[in-house]
N, C-alpha and C. Protein backbone atom coordinates (compact mmCIF):
# COMPACT_ATOMS: atom_id res chain seq x y z
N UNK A 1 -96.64 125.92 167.72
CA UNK A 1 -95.43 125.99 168.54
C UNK A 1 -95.11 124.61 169.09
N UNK A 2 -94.01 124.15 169.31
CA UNK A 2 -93.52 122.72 169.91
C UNK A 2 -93.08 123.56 171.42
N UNK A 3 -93.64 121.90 172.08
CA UNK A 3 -93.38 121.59 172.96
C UNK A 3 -92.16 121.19 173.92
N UNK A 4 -91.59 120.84 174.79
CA UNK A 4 -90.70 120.63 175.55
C UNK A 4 -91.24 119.27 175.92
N UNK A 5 -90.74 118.40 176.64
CA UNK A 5 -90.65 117.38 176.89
C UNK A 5 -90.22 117.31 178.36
N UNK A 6 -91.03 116.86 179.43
CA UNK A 6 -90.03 116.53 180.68
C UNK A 6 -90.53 114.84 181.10
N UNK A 7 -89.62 114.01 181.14
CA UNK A 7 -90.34 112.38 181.73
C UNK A 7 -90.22 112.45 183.20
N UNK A 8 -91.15 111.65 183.79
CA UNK A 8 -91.37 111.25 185.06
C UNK A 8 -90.16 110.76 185.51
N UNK A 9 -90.06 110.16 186.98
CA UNK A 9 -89.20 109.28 187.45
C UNK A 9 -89.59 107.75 187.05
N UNK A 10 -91.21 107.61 187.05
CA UNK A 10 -91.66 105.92 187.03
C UNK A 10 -91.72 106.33 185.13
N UNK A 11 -91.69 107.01 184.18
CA UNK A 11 -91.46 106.78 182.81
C UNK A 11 -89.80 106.62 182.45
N UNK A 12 -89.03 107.40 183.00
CA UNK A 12 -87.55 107.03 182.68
C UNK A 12 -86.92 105.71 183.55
N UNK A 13 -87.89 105.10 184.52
CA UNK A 13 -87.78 103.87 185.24
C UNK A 13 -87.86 102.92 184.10
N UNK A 14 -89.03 102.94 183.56
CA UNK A 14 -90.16 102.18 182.58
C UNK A 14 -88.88 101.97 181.42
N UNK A 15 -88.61 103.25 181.01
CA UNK A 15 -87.84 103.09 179.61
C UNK A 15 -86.63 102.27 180.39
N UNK A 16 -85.65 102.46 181.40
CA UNK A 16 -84.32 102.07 181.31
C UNK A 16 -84.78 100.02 181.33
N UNK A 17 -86.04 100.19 182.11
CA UNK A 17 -86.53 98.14 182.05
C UNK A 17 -86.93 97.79 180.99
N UNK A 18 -87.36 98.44 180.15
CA UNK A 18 -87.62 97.87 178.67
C UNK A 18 -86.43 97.98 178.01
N UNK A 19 -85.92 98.87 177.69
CA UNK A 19 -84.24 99.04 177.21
C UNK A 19 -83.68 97.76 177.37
N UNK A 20 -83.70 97.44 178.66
CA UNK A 20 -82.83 96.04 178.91
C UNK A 20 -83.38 95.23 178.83
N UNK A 21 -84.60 94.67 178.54
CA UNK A 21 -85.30 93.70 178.42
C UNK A 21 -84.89 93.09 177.01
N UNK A 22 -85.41 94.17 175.86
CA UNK A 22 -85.18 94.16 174.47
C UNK A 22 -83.68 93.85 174.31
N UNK A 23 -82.56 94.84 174.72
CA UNK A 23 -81.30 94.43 175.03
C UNK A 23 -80.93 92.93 175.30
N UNK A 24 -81.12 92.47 176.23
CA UNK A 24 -80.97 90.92 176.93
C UNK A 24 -81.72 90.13 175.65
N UNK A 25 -83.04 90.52 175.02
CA UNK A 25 -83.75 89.65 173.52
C UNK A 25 -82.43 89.59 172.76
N UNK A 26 -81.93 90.82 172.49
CA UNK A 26 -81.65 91.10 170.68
C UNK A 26 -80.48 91.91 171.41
N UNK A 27 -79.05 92.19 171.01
CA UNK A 27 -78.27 93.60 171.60
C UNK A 27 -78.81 94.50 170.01
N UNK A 28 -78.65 95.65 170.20
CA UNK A 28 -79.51 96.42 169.52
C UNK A 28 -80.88 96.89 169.41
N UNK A 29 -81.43 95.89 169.89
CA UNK A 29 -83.22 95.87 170.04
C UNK A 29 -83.78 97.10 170.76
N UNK A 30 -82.96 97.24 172.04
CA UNK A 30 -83.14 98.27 173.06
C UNK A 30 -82.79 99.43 172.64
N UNK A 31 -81.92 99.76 171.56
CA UNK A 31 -81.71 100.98 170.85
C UNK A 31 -83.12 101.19 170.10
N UNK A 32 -83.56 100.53 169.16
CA UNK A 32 -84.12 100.28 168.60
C UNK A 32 -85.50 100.79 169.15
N UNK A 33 -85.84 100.44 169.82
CA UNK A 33 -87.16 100.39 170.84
C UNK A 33 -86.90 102.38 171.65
N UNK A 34 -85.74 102.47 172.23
CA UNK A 34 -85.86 103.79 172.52
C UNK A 34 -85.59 104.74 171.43
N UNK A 35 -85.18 104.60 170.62
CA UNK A 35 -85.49 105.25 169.12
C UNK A 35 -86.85 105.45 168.96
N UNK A 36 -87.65 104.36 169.15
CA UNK A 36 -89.14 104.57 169.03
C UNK A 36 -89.75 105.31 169.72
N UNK A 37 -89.70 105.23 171.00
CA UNK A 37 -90.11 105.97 172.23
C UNK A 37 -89.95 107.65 171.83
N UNK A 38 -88.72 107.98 171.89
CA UNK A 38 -88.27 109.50 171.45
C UNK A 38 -88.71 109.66 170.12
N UNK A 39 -88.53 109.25 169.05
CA UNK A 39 -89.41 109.41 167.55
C UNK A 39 -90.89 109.91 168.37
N UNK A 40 -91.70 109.12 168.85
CA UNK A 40 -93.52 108.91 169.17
C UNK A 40 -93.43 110.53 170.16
N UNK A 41 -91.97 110.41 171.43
CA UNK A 41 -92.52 111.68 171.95
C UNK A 41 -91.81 113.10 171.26
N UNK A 42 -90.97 112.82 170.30
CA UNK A 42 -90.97 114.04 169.19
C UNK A 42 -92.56 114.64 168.34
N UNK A 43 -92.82 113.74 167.85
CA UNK A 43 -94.21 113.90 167.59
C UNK A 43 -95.14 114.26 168.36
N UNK A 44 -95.46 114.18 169.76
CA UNK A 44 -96.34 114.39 170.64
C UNK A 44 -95.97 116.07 170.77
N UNK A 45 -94.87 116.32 170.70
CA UNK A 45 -94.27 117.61 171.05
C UNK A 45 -94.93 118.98 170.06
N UNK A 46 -94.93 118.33 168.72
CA UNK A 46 -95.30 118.60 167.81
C UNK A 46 -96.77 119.01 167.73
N UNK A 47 -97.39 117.62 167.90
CA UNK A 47 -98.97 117.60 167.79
C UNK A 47 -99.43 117.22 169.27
N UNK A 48 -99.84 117.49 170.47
CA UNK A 48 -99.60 117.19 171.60
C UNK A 48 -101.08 116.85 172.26
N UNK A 49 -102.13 117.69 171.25
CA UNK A 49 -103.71 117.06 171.20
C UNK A 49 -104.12 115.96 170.43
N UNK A 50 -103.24 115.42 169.02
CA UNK A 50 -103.43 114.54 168.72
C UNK A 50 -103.63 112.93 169.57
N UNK A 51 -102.90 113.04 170.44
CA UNK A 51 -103.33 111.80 171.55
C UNK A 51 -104.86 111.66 172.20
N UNK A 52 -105.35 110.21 172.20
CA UNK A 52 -106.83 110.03 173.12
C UNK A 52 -106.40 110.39 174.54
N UNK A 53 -107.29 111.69 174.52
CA UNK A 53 -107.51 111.80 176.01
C UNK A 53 -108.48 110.93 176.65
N UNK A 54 -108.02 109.95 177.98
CA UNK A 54 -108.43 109.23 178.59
C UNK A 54 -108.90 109.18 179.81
N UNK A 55 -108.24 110.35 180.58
CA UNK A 55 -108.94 111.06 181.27
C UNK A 55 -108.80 112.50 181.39
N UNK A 56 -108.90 113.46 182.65
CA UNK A 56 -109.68 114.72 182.62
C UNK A 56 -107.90 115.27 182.46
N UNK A 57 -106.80 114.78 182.42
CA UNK A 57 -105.49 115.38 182.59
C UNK A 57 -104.83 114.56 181.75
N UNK A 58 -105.16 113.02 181.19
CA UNK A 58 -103.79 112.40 180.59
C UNK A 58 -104.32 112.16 179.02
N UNK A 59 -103.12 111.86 177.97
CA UNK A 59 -103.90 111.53 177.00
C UNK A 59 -103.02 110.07 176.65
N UNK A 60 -102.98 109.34 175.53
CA UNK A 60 -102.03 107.95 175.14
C UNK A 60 -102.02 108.32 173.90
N UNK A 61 -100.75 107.80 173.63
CA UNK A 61 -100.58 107.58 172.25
C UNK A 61 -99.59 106.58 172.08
N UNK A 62 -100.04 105.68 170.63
CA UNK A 62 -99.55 104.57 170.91
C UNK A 62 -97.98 104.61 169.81
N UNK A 63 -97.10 103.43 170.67
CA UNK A 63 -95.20 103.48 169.70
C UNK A 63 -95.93 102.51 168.90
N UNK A 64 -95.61 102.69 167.86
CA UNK A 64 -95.26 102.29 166.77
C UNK A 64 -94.39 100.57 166.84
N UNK A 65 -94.55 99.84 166.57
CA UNK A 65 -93.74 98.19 165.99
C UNK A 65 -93.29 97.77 167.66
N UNK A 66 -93.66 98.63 169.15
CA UNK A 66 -93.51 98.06 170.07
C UNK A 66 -94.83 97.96 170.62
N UNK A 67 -95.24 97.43 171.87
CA UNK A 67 -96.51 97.59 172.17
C UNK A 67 -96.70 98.11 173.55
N UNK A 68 -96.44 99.38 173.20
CA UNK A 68 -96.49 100.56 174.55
C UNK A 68 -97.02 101.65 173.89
N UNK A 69 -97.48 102.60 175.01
CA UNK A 69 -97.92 103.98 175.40
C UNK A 69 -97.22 104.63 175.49
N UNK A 70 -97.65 106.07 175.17
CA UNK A 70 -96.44 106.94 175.95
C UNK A 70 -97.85 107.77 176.54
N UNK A 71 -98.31 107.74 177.70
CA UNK A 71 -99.12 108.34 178.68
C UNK A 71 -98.58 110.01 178.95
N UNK A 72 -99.32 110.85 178.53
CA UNK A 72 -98.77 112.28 178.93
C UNK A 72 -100.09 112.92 179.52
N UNK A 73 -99.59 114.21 179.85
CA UNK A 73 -100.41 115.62 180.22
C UNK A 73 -99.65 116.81 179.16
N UNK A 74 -100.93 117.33 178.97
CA UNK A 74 -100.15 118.80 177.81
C UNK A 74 -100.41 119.80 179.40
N UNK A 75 -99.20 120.56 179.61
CA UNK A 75 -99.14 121.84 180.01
C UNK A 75 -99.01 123.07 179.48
N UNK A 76 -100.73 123.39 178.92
CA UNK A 76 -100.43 124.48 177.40
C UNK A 76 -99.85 125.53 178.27
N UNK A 77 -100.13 126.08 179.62
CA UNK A 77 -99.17 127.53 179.58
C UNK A 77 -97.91 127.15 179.86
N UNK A 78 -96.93 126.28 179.68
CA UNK A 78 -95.89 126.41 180.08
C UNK A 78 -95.43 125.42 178.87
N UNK A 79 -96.24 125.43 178.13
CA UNK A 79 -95.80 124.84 176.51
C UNK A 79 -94.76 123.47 176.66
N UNK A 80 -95.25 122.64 177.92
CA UNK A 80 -94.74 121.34 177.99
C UNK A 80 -95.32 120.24 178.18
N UNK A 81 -94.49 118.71 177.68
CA UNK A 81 -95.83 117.81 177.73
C UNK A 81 -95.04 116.84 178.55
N UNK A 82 -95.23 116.98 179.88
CA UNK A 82 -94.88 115.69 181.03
C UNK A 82 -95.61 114.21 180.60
N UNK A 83 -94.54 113.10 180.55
CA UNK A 83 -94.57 112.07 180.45
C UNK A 83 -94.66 111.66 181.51
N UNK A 84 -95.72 110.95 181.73
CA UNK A 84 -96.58 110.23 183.09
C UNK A 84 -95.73 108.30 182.73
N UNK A 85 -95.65 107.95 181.87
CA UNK A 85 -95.50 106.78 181.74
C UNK A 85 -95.39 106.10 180.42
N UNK A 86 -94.38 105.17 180.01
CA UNK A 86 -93.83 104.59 179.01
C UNK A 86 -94.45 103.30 179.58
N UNK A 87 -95.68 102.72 178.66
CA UNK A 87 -96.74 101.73 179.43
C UNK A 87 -96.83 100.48 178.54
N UNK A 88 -97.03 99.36 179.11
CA UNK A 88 -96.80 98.01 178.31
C UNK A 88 -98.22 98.22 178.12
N UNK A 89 -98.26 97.78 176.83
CA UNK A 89 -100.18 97.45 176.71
C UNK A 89 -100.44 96.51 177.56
N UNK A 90 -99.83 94.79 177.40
CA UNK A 90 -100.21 93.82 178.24
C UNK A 90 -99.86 94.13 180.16
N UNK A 91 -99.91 95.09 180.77
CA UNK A 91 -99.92 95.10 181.57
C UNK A 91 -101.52 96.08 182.00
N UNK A 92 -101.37 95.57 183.87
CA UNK A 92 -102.96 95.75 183.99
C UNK A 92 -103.46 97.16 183.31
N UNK A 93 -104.55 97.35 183.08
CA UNK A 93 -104.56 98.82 182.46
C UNK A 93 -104.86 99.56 183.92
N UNK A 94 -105.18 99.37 184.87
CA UNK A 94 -105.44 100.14 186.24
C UNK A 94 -104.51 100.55 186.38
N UNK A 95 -102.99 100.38 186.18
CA UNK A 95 -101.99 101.09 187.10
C UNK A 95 -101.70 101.55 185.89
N UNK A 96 -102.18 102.09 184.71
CA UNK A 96 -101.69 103.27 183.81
C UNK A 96 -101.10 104.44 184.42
N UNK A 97 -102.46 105.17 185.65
CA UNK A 97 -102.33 106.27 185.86
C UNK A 97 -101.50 106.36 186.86
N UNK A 98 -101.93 105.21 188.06
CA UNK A 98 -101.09 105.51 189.30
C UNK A 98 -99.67 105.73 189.06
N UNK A 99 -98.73 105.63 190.91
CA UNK A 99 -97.95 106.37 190.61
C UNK A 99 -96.77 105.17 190.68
């Protein structure tokens, strides 16, 4: 069965600053890049254990040709997978989880 999808406030934060980052690089880039994002969490929806669980609630899985996370929790009874965070690899890895 697939999943539902709901993003955080600090993951749809995350995406609209990378959007424009890539944007301001390249115009198009930022399409490009959230294309990726939604492709990686279509798939998660799909396969939603396939991600390393990293700790006792979150798991990562990594985008594809950008170099981010998409940080989730599976909520199997309510058959949804909350996005905790759209995560730069090069940033500290401590504030993965926080808020």
């Amino acid at each position: 069965m697939v999943y539902t999808s709901i993003l955080s406030e600090r993951a749809l934060k995350e995406l609209r600053e990378a959007w424009e980052w890539y944007e301001d690089k390249l115009p198009g880039l930022g399409d490009r890049f959230k294309e990726a994002i939604f492709n990686k969490i279509e798939q998660i929806e799909v396969t939603p254990f396939k991600g390393v669980q990293r700790t006792n609630l979150y798991r990562e899985s990594i985008v594809e040709v950008f170099p981010y996370l998409i940080i989730y929790r599976v909520e199997t009874k309510k058959k949804e997978i909350f996005v905790h965070s759209i995560f730069h690899t090069r940033r500290n890895p401590r504030k993965k989880y926080g808020s």
